[in-house]
C-alpha atoms as a PDB file:
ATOM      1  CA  UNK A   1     -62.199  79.747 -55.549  1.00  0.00           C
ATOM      2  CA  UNK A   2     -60.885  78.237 -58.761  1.00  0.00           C
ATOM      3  CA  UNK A   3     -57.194  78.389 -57.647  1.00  0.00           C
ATOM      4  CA  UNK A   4     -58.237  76.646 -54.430  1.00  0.00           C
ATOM      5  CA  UNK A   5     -60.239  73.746 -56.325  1.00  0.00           C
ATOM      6  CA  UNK A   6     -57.055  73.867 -58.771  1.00  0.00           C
ATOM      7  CA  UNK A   7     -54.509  73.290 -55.374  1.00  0.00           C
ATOM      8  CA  UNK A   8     -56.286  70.367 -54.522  1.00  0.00           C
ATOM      9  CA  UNK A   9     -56.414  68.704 -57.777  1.00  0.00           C
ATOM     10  CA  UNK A  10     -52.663  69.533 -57.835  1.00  0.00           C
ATOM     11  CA  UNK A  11     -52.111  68.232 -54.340  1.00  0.00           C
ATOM     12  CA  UNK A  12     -54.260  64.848 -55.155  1.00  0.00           C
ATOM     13  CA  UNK A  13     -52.251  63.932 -58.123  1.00  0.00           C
ATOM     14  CA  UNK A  14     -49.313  64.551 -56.776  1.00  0.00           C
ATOM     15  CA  UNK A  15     -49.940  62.045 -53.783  1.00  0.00           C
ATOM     16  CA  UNK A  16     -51.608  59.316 -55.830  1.00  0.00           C
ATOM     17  CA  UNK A  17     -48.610  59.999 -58.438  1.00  0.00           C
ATOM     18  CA  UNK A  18     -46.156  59.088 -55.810  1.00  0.00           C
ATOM     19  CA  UNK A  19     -48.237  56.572 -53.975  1.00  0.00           C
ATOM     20  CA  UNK A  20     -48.496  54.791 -57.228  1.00  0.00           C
ATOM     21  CA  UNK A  21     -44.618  55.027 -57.663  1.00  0.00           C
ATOM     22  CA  UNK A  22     -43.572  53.717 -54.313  1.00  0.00           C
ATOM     23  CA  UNK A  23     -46.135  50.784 -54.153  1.00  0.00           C
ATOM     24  CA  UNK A  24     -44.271  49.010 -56.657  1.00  0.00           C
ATOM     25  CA  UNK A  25     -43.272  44.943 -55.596  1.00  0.00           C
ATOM     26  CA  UNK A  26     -39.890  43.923 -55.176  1.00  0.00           C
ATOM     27  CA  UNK A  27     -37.669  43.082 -57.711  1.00  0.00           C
ATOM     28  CA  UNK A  28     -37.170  39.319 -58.748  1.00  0.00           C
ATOM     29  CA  UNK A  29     -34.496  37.203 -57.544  1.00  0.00           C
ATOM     30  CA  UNK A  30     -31.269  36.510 -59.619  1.00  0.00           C
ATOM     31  CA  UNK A  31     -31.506  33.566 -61.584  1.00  0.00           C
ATOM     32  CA  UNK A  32     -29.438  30.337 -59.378  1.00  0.00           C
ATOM     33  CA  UNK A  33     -26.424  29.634 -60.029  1.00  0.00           C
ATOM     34  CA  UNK A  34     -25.063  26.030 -60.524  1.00  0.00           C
ATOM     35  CA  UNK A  35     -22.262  25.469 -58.849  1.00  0.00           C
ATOM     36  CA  UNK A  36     -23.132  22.131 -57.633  1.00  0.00           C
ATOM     37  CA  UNK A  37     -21.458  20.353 -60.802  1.00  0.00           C
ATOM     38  CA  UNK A  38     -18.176  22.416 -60.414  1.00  0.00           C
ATOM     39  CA  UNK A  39     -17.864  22.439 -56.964  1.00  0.00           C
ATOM     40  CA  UNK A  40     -18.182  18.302 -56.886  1.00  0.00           C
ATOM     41  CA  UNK A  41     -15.793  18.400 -59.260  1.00  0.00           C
ATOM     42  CA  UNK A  42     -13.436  20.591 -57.239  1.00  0.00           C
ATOM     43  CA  UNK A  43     -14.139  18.165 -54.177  1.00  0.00           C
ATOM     44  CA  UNK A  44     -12.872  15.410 -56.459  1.00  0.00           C
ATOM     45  CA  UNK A  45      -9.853  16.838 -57.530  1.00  0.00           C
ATOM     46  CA  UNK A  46      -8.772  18.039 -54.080  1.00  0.00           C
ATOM     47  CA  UNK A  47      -8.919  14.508 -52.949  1.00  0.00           C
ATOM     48  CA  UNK A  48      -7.210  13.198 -55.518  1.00  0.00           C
ATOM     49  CA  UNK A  49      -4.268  15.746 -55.013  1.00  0.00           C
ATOM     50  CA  UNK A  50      -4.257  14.978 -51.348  1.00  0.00           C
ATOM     51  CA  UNK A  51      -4.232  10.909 -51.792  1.00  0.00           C
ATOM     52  CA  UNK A  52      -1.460  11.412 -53.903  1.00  0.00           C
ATOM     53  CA  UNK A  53       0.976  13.933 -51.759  1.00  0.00           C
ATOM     54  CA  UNK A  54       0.147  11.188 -48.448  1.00  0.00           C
ATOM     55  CA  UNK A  55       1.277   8.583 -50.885  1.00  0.00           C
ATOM     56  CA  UNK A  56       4.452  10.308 -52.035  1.00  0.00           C
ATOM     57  CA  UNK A  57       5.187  11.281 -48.588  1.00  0.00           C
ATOM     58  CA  UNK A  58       4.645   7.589 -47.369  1.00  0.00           C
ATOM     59  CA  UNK A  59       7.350   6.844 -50.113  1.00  0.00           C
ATOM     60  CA  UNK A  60      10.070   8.831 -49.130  1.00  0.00           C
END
């Protein structure tokens, strides 16, 4: 009778143990990164380069 009471115990903790486990939230989200600055910057300089290879083209 024991062992049977003992099972069940067993059996409970073992399926709160896990339940407790799995029902754990999401990680959080990676922090942002800012490429807005840099990638303005990029824009720029891409421009720039371009303006100046029409230009030289134009010249020659």
């Amino acid at each position: 009778m024991a062992n049977k009471y003992f099972k069940a115990i067993l059996l409970f903790a073992f399926i709160i143990g896990t339940d407790i486990v799995v029902a754990q939230g999401p990680p959080p989200p990676p922090p942002g990164l800012p490429i807005d600055g840099g990638l303005i910057g990029l824009l720029a300089v891409g421009v720039g380069y371009a303006v100046k290879k029409i230009y030289d083209h134009s010249k020659s």
